[in-house]
N, C-alpha and C. Protein backbone atom coordinates (compact mmCIF):
# COMPACT_ATOMS: atom_id res chain seq x y z
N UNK A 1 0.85 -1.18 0.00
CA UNK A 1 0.00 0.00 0.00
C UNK A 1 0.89 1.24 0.00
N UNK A 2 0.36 2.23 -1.10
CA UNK A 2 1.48 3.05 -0.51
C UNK A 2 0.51 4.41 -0.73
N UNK A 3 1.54 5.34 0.46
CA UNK A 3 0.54 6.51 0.46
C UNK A 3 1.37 7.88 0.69
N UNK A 4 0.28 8.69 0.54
CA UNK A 4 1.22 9.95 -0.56
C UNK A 4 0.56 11.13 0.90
N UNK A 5 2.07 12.01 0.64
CA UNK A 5 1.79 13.10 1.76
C UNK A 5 0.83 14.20 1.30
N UNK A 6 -0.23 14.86 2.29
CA UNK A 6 -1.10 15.62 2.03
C UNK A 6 -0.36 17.33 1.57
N UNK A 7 0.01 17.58 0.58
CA UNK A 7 0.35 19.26 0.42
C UNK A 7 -0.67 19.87 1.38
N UNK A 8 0.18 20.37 2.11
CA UNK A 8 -0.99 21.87 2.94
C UNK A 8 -0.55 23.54 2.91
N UNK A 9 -1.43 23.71 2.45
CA UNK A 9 -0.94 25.64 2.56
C UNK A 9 -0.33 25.66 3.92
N UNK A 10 0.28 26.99 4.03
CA UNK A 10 0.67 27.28 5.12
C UNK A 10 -0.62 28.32 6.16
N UNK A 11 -1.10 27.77 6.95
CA UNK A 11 -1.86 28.10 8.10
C UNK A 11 -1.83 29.47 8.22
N UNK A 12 -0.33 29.68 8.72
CA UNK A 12 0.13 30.90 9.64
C UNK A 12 -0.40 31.96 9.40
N UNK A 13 -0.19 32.70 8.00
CA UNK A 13 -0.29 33.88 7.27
C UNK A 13 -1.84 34.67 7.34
N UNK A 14 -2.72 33.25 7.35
CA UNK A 14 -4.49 34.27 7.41
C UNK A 14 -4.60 34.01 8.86
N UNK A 15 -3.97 33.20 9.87
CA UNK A 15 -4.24 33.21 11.66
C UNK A 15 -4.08 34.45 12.07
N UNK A 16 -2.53 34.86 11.28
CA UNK A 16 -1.67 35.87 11.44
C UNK A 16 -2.13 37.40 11.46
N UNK A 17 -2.83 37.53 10.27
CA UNK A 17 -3.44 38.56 9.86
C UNK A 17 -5.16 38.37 10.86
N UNK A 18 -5.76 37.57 10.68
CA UNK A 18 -7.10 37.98 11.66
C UNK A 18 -6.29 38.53 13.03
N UNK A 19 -5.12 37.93 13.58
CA UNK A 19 -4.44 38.65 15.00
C UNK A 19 -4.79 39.93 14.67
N UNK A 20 -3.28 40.53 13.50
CA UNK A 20 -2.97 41.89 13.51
C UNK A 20 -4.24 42.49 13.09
N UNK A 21 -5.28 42.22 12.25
CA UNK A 21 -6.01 43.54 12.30
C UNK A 21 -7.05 43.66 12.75
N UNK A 22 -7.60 42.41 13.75
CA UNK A 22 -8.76 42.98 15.09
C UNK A 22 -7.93 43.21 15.90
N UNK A 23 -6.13 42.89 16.10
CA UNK A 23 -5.60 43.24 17.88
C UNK A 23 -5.66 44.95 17.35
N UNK A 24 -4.84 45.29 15.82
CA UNK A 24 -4.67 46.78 15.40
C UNK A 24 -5.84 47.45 15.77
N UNK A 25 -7.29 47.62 15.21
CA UNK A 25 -8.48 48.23 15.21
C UNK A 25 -9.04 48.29 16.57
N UNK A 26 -8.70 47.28 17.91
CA UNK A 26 -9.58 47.62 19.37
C UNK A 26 -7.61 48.31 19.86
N UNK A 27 -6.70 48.11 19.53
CA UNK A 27 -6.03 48.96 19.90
C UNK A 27 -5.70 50.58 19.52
N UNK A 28 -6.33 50.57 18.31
CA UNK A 28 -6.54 51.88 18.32
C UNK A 28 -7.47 52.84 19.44
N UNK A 29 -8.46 51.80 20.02
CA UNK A 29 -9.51 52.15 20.78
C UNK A 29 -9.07 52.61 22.15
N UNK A 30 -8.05 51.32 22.32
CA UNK A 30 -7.23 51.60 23.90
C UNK A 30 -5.97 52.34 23.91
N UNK A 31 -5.74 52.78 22.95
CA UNK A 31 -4.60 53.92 22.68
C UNK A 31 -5.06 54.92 22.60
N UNK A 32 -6.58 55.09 22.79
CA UNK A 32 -7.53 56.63 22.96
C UNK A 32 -7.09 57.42 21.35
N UNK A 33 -7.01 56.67 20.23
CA UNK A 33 -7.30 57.22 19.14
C UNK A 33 -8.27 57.18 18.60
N UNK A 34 -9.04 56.31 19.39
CA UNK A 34 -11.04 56.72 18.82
C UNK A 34 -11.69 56.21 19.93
N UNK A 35 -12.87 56.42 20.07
CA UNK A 35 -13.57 56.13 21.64
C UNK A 35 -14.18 54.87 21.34
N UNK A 36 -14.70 54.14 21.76
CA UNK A 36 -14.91 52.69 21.89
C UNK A 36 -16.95 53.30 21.16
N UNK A 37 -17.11 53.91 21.79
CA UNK A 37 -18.63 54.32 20.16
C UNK A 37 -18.48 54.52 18.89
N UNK A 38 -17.22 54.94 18.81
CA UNK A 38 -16.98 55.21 17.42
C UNK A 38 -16.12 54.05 16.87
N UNK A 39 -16.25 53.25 17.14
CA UNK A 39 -15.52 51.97 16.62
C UNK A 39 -15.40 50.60 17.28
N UNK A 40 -16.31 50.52 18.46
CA UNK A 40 -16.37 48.92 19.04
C UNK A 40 -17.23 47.69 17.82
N UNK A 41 -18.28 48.67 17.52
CA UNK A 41 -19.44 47.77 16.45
C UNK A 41 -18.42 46.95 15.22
N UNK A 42 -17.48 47.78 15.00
CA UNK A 42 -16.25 47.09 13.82
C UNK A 42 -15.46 46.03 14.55
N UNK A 43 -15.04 46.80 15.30
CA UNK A 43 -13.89 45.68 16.40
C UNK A 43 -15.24 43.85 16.89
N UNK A 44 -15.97 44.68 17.38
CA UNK A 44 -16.95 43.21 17.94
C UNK A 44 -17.26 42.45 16.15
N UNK A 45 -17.41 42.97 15.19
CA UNK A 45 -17.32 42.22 13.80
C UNK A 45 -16.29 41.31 13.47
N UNK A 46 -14.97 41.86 13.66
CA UNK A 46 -13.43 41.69 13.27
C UNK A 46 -13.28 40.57 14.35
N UNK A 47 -13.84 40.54 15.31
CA UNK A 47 -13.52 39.62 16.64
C UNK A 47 -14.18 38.10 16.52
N UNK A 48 -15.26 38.36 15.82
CA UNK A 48 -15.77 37.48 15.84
C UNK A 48 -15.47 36.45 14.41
N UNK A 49 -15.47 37.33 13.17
CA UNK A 49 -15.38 36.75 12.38
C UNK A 49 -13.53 36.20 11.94
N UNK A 50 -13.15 37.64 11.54
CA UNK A 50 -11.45 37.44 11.37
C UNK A 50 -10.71 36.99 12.19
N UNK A 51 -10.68 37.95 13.54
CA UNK A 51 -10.15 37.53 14.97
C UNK A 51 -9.87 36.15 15.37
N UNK A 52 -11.53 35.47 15.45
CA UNK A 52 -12.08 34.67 16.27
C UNK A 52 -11.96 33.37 15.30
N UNK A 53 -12.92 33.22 14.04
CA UNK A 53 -13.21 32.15 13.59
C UNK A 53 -11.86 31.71 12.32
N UNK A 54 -11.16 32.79 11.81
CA UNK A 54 -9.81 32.79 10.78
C UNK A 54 -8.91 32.39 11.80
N UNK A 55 -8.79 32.68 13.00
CA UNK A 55 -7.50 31.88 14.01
C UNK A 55 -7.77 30.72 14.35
N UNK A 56 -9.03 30.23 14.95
CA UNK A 56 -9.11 29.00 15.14
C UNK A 56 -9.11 28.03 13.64
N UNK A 57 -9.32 28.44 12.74
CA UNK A 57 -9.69 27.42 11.15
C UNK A 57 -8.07 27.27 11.17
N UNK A 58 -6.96 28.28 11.38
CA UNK A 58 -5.88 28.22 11.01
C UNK A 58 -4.93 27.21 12.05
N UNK A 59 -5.91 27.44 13.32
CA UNK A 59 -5.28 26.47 14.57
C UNK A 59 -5.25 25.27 13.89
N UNK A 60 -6.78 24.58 13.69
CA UNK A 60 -7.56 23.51 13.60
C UNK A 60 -5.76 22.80 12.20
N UNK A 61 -5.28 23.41 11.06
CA UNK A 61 -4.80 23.12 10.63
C UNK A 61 -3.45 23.31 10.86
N UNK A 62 -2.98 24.13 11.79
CA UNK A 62 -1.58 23.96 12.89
C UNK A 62 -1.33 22.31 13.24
N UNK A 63 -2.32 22.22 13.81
CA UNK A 63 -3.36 20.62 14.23
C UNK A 63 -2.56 19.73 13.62
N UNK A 64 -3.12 19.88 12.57
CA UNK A 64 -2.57 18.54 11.10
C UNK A 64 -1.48 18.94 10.90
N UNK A 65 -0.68 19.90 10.65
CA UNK A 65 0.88 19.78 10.22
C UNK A 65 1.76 19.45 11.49
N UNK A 66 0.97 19.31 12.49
CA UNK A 66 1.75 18.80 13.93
C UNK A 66 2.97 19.92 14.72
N UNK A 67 2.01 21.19 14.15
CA UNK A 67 2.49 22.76 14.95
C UNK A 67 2.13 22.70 16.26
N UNK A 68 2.60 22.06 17.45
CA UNK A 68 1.86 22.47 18.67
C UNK A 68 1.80 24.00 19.27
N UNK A 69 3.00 24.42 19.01
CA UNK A 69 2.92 25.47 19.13
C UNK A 69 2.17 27.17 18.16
N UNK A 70 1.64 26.74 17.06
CA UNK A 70 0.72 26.79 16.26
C UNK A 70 -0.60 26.74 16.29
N UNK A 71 -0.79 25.55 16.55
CA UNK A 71 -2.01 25.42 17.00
C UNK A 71 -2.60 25.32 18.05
N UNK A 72 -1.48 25.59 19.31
CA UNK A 72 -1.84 26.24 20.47
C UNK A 72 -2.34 27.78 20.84
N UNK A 73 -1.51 28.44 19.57
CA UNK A 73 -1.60 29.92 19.94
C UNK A 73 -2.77 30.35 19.01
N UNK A 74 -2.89 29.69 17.70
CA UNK A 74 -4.34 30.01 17.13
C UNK A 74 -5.84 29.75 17.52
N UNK A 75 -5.52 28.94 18.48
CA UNK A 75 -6.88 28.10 18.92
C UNK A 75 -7.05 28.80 20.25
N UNK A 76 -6.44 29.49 21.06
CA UNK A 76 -6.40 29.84 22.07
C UNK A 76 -6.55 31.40 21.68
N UNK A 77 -6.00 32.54 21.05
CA UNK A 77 -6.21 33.64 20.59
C UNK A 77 -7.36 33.64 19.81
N UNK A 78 -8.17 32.74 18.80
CA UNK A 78 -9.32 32.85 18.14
C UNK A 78 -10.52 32.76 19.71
N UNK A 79 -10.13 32.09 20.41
CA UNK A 79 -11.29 31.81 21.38
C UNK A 79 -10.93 33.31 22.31
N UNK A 80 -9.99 33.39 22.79
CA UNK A 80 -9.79 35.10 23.68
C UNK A 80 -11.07 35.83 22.62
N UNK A 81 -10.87 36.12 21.09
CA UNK A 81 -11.44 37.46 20.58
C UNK A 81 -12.84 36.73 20.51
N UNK A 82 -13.51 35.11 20.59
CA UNK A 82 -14.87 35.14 21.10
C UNK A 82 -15.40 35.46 22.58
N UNK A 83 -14.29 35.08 23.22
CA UNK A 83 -14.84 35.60 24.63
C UNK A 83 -14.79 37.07 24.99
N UNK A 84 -13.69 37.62 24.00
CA UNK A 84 -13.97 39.17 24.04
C UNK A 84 -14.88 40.06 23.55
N UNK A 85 -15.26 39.39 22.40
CA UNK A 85 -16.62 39.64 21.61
C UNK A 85 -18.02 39.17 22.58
N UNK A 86 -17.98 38.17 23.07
CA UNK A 86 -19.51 38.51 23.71
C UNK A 86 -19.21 38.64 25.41
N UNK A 87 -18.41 38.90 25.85
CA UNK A 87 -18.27 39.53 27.18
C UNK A 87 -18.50 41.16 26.54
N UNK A 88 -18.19 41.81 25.79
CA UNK A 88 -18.56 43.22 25.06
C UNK A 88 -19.63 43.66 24.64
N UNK A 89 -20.56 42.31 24.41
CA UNK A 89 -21.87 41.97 23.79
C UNK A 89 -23.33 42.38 25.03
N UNK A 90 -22.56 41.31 25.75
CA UNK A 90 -23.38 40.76 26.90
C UNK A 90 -23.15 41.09 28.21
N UNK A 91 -22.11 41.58 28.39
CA UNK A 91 -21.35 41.85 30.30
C UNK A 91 -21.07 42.74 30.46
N UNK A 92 -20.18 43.28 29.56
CA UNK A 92 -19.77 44.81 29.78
C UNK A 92 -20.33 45.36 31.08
N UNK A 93 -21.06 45.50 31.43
CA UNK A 93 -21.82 46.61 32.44
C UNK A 93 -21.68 45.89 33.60
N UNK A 94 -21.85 44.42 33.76
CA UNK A 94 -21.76 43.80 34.94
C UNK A 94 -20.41 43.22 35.35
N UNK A 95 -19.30 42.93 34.98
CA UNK A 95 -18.33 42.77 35.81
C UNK A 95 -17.48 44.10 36.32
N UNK A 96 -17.16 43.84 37.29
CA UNK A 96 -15.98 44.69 38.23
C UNK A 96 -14.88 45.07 36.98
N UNK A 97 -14.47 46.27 36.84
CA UNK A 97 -12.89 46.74 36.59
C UNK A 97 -12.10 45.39 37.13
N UNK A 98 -11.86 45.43 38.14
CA UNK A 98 -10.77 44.79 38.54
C UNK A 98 -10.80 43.45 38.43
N UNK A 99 -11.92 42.74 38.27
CA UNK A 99 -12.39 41.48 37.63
C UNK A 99 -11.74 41.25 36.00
N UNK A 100 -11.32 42.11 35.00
CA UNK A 100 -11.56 42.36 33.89
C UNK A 100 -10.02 42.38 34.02
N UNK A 101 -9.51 43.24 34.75
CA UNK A 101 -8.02 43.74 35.04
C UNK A 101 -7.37 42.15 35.24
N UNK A 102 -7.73 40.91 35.54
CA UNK A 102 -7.59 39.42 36.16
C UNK A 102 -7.78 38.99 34.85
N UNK A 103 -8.87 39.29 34.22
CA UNK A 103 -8.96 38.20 32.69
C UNK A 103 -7.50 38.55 31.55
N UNK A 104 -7.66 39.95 31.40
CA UNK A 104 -6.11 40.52 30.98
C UNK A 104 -4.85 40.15 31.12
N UNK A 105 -5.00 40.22 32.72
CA UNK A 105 -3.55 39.73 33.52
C UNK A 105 -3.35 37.95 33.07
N UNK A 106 -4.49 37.19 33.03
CA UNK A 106 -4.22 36.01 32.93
C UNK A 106 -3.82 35.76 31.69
N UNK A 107 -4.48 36.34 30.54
CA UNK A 107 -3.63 36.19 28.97
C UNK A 107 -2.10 37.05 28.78
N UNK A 108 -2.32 37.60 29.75
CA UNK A 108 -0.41 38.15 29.99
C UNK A 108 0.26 36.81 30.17
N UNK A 109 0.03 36.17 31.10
CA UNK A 109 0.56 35.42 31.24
C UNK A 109 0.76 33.74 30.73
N UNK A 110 -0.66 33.79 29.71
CA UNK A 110 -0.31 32.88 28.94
C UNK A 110 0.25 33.15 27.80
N UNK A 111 0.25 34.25 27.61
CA UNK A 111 1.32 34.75 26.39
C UNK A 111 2.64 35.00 26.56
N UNK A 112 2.91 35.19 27.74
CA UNK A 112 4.45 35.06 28.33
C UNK A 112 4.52 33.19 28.28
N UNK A 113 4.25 32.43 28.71
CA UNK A 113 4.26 31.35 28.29
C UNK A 113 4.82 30.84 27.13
N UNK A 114 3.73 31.07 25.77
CA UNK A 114 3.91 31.16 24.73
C UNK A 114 5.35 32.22 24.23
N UNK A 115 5.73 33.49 25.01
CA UNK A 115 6.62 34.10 24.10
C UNK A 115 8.28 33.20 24.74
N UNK A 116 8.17 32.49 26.15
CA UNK A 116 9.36 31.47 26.16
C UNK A 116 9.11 30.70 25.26
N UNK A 117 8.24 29.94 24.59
CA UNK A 117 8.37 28.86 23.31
C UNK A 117 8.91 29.18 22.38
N UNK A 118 8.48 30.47 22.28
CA UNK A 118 9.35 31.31 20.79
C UNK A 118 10.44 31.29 20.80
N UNK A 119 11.16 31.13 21.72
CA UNK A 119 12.73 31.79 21.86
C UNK A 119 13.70 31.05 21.02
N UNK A 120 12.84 29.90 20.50
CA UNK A 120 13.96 28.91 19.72
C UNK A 120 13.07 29.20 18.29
N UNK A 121 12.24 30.30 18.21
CA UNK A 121 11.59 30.41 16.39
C UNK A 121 12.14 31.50 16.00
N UNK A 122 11.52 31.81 15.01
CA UNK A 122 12.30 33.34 14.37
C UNK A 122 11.91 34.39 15.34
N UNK A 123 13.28 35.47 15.54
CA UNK A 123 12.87 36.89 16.33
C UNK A 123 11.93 37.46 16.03
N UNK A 124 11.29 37.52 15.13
CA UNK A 124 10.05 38.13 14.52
C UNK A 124 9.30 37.64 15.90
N UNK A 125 8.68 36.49 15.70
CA UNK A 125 7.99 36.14 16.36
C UNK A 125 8.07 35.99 17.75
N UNK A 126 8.94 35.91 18.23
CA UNK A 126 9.37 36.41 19.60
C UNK A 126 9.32 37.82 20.17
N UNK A 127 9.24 38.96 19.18
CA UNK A 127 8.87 39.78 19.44
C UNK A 127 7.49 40.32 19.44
N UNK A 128 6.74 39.47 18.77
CA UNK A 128 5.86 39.39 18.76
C UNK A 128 4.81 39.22 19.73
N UNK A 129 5.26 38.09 20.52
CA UNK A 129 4.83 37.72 22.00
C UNK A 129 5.55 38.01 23.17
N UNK A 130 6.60 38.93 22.88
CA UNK A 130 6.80 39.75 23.97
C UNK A 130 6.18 40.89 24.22
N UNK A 131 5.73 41.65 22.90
CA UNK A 131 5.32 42.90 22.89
C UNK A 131 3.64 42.62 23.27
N UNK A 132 3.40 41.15 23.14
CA UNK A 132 1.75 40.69 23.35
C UNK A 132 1.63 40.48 24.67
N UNK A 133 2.72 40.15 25.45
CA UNK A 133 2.37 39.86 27.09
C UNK A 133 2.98 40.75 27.66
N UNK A 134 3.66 42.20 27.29
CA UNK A 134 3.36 43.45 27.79
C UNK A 134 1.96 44.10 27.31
N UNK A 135 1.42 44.28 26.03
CA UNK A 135 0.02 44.35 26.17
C UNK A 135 -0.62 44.38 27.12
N UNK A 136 -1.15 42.85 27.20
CA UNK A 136 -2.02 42.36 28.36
C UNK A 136 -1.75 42.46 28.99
N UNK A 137 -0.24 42.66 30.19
CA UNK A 137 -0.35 42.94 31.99
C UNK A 137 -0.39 44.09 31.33
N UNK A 138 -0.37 46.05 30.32
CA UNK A 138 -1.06 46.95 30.65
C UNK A 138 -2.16 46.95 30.25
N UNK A 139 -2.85 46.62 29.69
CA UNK A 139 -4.30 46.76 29.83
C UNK A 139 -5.13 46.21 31.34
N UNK A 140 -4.06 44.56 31.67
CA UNK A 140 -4.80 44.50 32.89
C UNK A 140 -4.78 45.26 33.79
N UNK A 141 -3.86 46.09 34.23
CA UNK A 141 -3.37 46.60 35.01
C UNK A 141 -4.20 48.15 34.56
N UNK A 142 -3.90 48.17 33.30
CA UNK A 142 -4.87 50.05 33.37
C UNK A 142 -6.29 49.48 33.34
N UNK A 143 -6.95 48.27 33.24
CA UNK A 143 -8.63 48.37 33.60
C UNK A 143 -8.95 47.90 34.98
N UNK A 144 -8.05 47.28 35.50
CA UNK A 144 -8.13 46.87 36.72
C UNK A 144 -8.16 47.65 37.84
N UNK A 145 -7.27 48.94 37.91
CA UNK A 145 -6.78 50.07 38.32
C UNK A 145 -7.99 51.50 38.26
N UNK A 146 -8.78 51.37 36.69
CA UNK A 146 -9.31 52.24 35.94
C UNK A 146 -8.79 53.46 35.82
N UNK A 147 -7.59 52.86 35.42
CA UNK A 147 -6.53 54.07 34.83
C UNK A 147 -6.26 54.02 33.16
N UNK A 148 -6.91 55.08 32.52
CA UNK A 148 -6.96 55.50 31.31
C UNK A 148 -5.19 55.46 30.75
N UNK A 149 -4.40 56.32 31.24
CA UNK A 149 -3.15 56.25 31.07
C UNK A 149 -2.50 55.21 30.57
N UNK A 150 -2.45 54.12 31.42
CA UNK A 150 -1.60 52.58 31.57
C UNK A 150 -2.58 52.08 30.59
N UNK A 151 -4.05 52.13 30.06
CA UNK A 151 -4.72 51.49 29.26
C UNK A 151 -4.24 52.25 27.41
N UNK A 152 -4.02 53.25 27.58
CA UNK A 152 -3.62 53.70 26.16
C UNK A 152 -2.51 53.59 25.99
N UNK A 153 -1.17 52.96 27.18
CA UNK A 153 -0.17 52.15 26.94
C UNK A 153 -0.03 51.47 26.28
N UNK A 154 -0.70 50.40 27.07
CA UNK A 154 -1.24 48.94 26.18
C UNK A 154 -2.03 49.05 25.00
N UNK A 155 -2.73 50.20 24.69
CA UNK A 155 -3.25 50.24 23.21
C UNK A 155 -1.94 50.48 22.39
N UNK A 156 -1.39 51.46 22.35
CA UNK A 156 0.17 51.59 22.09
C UNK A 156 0.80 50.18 21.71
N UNK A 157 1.27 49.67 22.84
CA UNK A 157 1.95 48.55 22.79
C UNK A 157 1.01 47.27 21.41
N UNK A 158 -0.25 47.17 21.60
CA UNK A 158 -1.31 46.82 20.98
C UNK A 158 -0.88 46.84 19.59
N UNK A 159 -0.86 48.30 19.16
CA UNK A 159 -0.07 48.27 17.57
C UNK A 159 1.09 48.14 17.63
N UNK A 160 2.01 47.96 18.36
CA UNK A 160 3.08 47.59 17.54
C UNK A 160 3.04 45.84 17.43
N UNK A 161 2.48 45.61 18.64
CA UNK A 161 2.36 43.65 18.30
C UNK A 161 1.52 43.19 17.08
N UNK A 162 0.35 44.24 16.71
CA UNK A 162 -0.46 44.23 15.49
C UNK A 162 0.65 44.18 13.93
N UNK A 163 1.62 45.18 14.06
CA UNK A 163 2.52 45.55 13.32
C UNK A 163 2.89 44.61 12.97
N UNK A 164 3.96 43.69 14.39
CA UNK A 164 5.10 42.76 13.67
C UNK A 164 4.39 41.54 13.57
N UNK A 165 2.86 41.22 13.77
CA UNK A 165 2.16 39.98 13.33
C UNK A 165 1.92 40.14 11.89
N UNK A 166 1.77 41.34 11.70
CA UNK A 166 1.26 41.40 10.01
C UNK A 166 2.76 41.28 9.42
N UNK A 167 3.30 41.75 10.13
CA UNK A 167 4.88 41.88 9.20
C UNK A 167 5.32 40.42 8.77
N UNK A 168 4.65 39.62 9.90
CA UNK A 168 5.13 38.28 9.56
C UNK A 168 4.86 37.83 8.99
N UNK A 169 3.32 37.45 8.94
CA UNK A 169 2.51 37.14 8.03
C UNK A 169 2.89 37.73 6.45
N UNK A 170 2.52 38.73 6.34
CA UNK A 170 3.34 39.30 4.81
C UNK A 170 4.86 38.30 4.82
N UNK A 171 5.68 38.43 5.65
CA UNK A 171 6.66 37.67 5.33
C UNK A 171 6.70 36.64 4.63
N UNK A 172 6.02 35.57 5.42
CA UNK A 172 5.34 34.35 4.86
C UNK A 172 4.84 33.78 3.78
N UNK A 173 3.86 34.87 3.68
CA UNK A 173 3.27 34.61 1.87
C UNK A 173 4.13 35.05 1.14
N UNK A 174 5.07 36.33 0.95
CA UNK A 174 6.23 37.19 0.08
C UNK A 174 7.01 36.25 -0.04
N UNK A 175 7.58 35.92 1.38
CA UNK A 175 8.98 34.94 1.27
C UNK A 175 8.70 33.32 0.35
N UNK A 176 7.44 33.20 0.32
CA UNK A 176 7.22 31.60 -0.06
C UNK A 176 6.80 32.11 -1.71
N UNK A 177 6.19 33.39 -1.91
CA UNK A 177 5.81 33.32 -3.04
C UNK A 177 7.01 33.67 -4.16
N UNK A 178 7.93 34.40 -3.52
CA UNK A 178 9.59 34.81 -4.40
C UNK A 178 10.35 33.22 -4.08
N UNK A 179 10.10 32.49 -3.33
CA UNK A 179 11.22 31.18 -3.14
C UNK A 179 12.08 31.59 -2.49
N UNK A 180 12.37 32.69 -2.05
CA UNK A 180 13.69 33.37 -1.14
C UNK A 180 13.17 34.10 -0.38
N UNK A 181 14.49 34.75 0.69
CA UNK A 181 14.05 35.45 1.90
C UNK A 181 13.79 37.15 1.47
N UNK A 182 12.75 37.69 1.11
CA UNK A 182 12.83 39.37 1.14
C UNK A 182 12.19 40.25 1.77
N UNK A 183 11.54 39.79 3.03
CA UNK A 183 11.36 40.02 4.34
C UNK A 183 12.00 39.20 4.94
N UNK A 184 13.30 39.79 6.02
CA UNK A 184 13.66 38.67 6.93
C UNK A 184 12.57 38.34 8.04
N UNK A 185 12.89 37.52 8.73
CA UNK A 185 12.09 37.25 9.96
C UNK A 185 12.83 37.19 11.31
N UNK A 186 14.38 36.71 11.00
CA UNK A 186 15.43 36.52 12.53
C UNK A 186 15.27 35.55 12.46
N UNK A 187 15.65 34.38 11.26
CA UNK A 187 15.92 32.79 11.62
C UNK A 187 16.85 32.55 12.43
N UNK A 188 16.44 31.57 13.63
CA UNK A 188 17.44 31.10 14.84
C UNK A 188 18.71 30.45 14.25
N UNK A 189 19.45 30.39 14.27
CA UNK A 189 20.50 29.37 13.78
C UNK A 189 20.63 27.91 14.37
């Protein structure tokens, strides 16, 4: 019997991009460059659909190419922007600040998690999840606090992790579609 390996696209690049441009668009929000009326109704769209359901489809196939670390971080970030999407939907009004400041703090710290795994992938991506689990302890820390300041930090911080996810992603598809490197990324040696 003989049997033939499955070709698979590469996952990364559309996980990648639902990250950067629902984390970009609600960080514009928490960087106090637009007020959360004038732009949550887009962000709760982006969360649910790009965010939410394009990270997990991309996990689900992390999955099959036997990415644990892949399909740990897509399956786990697609579900954050559903639970962020209908806790925004539905709760908003009823939990505590400082309750909220704890849900934050805890994806700080599973993203610090995740940004030690990186340390043996490309710098890209390590910077990536460093700049993602400073994020989250400031946001937890500026909603927890209900300090505006430390929260438009972390919106701050927000785009630049938006930045170097898309950067990667573009990498990815550019670099695979030329056959050579013309975005680097910081391959480990």
């Amino acid at each position: 019997m003989t049997t033939t390996k499955e070709n698979l696209a590469n996952p990364g690049p559309v996980g990648l991009c639902g990250f950067a441009l629902t984390t970009w668009l609600l960080s514009l929000i928490n960087g106090g460059f637009f007020t959360a009326q004038e732009g949550v109704g887009l962000v709760l769209g982006m969360a649910l659909a790009f965010g939410g359901i394009a990270q997990v489809i991309a996990g689900m196939f992390e999955f099959k190419k036997g990415n644990t670390f892949g399909f740990t971080a897509f399956i786990s970030y697609g579900a954050f922007w559903w639970t962020w999407a209908l806790f925004t939907i539905f709760f908003k009004g009823e939990t505590a600040p400082a309750f909220i400041g704890w849900y934050l703090c805890v994806w700080g710290m599973f993203s610090l998690m995740m940004f030690v795994a990186t340390l043996t992938k490309p710098k890209v991506l390590s910077g990536i999840f460093f700049c993602l689990t400073l994020t989250f302890f400031a946001l937890g820390i500026g909603d927890g606090m209900e300090n505006h300041s430390i929260v438009h930090i972390g919106g701050c911080l927000g785009l630049v992790t938006a930045l170097g996810a898309f950067y990667l992603a573009a990498a990815e598809v550019i670099n695979e579609s030329f056959g050579r490197t013309v975005l680097p990324i910081g391959e480990r040696k």
